[in-house]
Protein backbone atom coordinates (compact mmCIF):
# COMPACT_ATOMS: atom_id res chain seq x y z
CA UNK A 1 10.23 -37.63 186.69
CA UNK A 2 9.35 -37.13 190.65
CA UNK A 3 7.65 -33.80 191.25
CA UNK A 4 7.52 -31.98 194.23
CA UNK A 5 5.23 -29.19 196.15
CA UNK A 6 6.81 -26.90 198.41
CA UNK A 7 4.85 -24.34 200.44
CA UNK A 8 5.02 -20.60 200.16
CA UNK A 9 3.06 -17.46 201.16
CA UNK A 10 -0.35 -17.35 199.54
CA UNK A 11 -1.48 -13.76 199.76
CA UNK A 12 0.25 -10.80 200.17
CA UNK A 13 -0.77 -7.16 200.91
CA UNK A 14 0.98 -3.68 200.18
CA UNK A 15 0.32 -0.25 200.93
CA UNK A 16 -0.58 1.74 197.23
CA UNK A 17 3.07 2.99 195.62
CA UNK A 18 4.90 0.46 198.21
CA UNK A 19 7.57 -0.47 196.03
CA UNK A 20 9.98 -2.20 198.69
CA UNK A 21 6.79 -4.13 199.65
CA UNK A 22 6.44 -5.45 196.12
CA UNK A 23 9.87 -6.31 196.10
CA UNK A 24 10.28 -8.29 199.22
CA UNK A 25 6.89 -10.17 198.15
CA UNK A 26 8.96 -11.36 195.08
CA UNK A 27 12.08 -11.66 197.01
CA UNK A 28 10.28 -13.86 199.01
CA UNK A 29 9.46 -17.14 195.82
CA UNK A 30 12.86 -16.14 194.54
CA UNK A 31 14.29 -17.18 198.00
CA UNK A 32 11.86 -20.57 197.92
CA UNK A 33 12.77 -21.29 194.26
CA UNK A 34 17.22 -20.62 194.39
CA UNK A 35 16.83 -22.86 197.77
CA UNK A 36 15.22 -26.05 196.05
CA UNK A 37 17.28 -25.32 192.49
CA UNK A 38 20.39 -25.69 194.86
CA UNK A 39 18.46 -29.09 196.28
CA UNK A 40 18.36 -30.23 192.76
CA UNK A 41 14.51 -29.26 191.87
CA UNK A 42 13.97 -28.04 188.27
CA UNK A 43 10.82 -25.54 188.29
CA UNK A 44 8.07 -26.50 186.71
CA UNK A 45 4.79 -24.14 187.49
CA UNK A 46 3.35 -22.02 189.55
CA UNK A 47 -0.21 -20.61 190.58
CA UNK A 48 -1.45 -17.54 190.89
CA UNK A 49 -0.74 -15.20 193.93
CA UNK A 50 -3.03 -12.58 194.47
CA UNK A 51 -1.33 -9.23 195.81
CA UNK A 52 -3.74 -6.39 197.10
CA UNK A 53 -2.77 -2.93 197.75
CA UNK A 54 -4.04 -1.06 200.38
CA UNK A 55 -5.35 2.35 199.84
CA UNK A 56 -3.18 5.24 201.69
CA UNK A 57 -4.63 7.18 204.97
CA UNK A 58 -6.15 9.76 202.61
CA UNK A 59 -7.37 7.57 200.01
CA UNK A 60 -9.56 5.31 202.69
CA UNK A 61 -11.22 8.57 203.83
CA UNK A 62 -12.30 9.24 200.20
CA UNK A 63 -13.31 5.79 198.97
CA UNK A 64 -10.64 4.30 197.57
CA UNK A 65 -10.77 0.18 198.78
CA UNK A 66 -7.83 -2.41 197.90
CA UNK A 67 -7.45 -3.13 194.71
């Protein structure tokens, strides 16, 4: 079996309740993974992808750092 590594975005950083932003971050390996499955690539792993949230306006006054 050949295997193969493809490149893709490894961090990626939302503001708190961003829902569109979480979406287009997943949109984003869905885009990567449909492109090489129509190559011919099976999927077999992946590693983890760390996704921060920044705190709103307010929330950086009182404290509140990414999470």
């Amino acid at each position: 079996m050949q295997y193969k590594t493809v490149a893709a975005p490894i961090e990626f950083h939302v503001k708190t309740g961003d829902a569109n932003g979480i979406n287009m971050a997943c949109q984003s390996y869905a885009d990567i993974l449909q492109k090489e499955a129509n190559d011919g690539w099976e999927f077999v792993s992946i590693q983890q992808i760390p996704v921060t949230e920044n705190p709103g306006c307010l929330q950086g006054l009182f404290g509140k750092h990414e999470q």
